[in-house]
C-alpha atoms as a PDB file:
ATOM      1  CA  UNK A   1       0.000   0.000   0.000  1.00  0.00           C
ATOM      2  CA  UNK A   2       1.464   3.553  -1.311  1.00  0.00           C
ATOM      3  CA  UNK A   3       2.153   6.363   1.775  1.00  0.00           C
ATOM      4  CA  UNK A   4      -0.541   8.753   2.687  1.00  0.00           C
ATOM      5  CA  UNK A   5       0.711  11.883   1.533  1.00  0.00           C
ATOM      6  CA  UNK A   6      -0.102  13.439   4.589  1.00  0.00           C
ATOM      7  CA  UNK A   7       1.588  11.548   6.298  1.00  0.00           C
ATOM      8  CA  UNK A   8       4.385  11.576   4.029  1.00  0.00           C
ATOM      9  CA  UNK A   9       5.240  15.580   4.081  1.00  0.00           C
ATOM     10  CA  UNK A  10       4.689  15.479   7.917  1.00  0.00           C
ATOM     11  CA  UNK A  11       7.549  13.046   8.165  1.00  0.00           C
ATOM     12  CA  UNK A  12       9.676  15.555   6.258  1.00  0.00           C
ATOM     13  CA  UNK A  13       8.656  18.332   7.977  1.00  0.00           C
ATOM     14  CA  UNK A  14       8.832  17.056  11.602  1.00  0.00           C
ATOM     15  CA  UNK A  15      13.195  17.133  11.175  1.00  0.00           C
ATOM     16  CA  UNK A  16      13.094  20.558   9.248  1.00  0.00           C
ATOM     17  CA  UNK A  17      10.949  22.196  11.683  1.00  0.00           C
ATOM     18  CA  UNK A  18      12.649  20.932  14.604  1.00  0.00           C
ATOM     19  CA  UNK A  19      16.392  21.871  12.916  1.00  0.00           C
ATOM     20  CA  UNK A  20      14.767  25.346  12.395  1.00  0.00           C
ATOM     21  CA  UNK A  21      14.226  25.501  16.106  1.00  0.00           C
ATOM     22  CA  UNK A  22      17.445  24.341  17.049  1.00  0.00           C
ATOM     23  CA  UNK A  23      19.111  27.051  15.010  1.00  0.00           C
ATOM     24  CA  UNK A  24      16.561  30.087  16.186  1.00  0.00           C
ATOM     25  CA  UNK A  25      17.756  28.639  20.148  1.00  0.00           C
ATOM     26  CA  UNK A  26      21.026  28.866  19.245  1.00  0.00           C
ATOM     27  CA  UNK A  27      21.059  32.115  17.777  1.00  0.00           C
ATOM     28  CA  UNK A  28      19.158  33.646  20.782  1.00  0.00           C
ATOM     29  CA  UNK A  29      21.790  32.150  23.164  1.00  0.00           C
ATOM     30  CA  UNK A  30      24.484  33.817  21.063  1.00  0.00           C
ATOM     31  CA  UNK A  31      23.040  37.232  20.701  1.00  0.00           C
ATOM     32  CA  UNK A  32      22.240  37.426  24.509  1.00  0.00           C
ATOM     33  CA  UNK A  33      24.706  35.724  26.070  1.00  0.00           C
ATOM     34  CA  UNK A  34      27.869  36.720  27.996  1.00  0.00           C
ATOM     35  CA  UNK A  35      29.089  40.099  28.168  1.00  0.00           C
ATOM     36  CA  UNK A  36      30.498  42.351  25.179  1.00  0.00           C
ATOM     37  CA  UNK A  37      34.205  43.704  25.627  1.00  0.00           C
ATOM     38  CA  UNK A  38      34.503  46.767  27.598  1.00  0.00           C
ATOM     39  CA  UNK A  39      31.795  46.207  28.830  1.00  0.00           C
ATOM     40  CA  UNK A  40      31.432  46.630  32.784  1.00  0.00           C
ATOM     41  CA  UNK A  41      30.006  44.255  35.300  1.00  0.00           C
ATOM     42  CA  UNK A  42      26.656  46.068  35.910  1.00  0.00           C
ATOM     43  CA  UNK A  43      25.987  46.027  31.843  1.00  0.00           C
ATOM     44  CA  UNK A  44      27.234  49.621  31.761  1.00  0.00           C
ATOM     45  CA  UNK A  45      29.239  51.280  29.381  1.00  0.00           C
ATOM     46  CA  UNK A  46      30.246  54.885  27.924  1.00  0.00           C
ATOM     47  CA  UNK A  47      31.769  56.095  24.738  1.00  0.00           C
ATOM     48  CA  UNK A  48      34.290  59.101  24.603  1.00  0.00           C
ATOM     49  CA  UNK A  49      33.022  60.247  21.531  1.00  0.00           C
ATOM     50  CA  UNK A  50      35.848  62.556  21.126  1.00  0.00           C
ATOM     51  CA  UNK A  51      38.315  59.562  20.864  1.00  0.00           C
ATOM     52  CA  UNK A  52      36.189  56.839  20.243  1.00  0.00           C
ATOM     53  CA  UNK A  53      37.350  54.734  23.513  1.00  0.00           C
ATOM     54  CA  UNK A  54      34.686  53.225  25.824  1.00  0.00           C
ATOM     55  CA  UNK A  55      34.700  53.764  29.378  1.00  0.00           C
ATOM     56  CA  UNK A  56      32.989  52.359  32.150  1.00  0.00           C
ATOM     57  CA  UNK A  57      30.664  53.997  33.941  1.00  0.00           C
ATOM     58  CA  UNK A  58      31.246  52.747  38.077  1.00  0.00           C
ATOM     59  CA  UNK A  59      28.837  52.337  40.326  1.00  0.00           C
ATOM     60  CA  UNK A  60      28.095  54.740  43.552  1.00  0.00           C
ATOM     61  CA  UNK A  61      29.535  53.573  46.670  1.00  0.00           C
ATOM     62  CA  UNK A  62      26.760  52.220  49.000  1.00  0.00           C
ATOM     63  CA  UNK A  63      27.038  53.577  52.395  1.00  0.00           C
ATOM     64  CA  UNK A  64      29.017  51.717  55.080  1.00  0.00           C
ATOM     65  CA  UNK A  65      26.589  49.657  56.841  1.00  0.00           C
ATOM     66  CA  UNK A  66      25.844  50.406  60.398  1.00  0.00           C
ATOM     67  CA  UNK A  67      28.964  48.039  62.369  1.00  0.00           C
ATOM     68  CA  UNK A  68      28.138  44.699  64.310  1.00  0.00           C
ATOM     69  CA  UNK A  69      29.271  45.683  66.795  1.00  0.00           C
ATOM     70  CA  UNK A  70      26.667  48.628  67.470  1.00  0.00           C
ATOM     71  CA  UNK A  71      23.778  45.852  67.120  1.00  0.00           C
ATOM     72  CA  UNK A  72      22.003  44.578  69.674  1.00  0.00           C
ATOM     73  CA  UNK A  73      19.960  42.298  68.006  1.00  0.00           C
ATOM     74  CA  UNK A  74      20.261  40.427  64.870  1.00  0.00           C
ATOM     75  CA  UNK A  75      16.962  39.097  62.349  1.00  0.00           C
ATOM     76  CA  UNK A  76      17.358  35.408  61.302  1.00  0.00           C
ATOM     77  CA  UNK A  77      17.625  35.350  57.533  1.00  0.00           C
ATOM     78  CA  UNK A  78      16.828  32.276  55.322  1.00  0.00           C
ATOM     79  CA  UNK A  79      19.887  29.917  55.419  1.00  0.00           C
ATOM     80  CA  UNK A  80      21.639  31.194  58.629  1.00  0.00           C
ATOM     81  CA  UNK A  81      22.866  28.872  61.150  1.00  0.00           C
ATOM     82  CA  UNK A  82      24.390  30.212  64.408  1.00  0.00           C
ATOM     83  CA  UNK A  83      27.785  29.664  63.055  1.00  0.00           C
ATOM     84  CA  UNK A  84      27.040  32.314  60.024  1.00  0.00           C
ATOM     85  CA  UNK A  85      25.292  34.678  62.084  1.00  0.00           C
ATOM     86  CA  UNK A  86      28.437  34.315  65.058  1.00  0.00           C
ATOM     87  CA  UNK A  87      30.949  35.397  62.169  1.00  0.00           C
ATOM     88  CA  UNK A  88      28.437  38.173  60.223  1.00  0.00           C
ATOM     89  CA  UNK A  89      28.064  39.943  63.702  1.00  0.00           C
ATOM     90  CA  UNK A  90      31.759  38.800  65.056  1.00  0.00           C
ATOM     91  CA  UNK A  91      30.741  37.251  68.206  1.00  0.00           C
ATOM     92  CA  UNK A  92      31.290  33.693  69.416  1.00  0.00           C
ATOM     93  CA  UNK A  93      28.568  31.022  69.273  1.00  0.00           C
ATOM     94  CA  UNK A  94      28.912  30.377  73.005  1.00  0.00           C
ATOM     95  CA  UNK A  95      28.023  34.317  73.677  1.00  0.00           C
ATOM     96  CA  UNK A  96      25.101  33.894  71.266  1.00  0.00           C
ATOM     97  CA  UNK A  97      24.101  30.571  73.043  1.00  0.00           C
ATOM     98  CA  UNK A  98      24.258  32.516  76.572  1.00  0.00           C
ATOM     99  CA  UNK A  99      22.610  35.491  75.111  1.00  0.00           C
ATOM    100  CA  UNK A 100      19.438  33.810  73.274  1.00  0.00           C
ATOM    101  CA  UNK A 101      19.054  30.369  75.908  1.00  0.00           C
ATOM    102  CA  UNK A 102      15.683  29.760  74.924  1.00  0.00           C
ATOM    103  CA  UNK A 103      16.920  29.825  71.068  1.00  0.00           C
ATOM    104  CA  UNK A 104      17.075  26.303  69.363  1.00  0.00           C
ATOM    105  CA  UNK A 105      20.386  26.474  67.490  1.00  0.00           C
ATOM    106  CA  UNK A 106      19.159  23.889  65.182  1.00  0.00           C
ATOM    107  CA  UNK A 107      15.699  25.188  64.266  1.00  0.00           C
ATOM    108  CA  UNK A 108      16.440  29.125  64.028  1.00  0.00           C
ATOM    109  CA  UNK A 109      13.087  30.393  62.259  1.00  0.00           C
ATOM    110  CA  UNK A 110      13.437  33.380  59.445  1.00  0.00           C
ATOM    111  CA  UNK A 111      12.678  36.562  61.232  1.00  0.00           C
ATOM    112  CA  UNK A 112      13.707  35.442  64.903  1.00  0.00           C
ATOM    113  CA  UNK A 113      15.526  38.491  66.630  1.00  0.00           C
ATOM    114  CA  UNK A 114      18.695  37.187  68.455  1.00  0.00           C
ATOM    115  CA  UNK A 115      20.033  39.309  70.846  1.00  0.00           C
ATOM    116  CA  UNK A 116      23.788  40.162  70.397  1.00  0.00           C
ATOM    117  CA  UNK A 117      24.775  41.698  73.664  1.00  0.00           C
ATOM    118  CA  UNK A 118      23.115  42.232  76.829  1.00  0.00           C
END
């Protein structure tokens, strides 16, 4: 019995259409990926139009965060352990133990205050 000729053309048209997608993926990836030369780390960059050199445009410093050590409580973040939070604020885990006794070291809850000095 001779093909269906429907089903004939979708055979050959199943491969071509999926090789076109393959190649419109690709190109995609290549247009958007990785960053261009000269071309900072936030995605910024300047031209000098009156020499035709690029330069980067740098970020604002952020203000210096308020110190530890002026804390006197810390929030529990996602992923902290007691360890972390000992060397973020620079105290030892025994003084956050002592501090914080009713505080389950193993089963800190996001958004528990800990308190960092007395």
């Amino acid at each position: 019995m001779p093909p269906n000729r429907n089903q004939s053309s979708a055979r050959l048209l199943a491969p071509v259409a999926l090789v076109a997608f393959a190649l419109a993926v690709s190109l995609v990836v290549l247009a958007s990926g990785g960053k261009n030369e000269g071309e900072s780390p936030n995605g910024s960059r300047k031209a000098d139009t009156a020499t035709g050199q690029r330069t980067t445009a740098t970020r604002p410093a952020r203000p210096a965060a308020t110190r530890p050590a002026d804390r006197s409580t810390y929030t529990v973040k996602p992923g902290d352990t007691l360890g972390k939070i000992a060397e973020k604020v620079r105290v030892e885990v025994e003084v956050l133990q002592a501090l914080n006794p009713a505080v389950d070291p193993q089963a800190l809850v996001t958004g528990q205050k800990l308190k960092l000095r007395e």
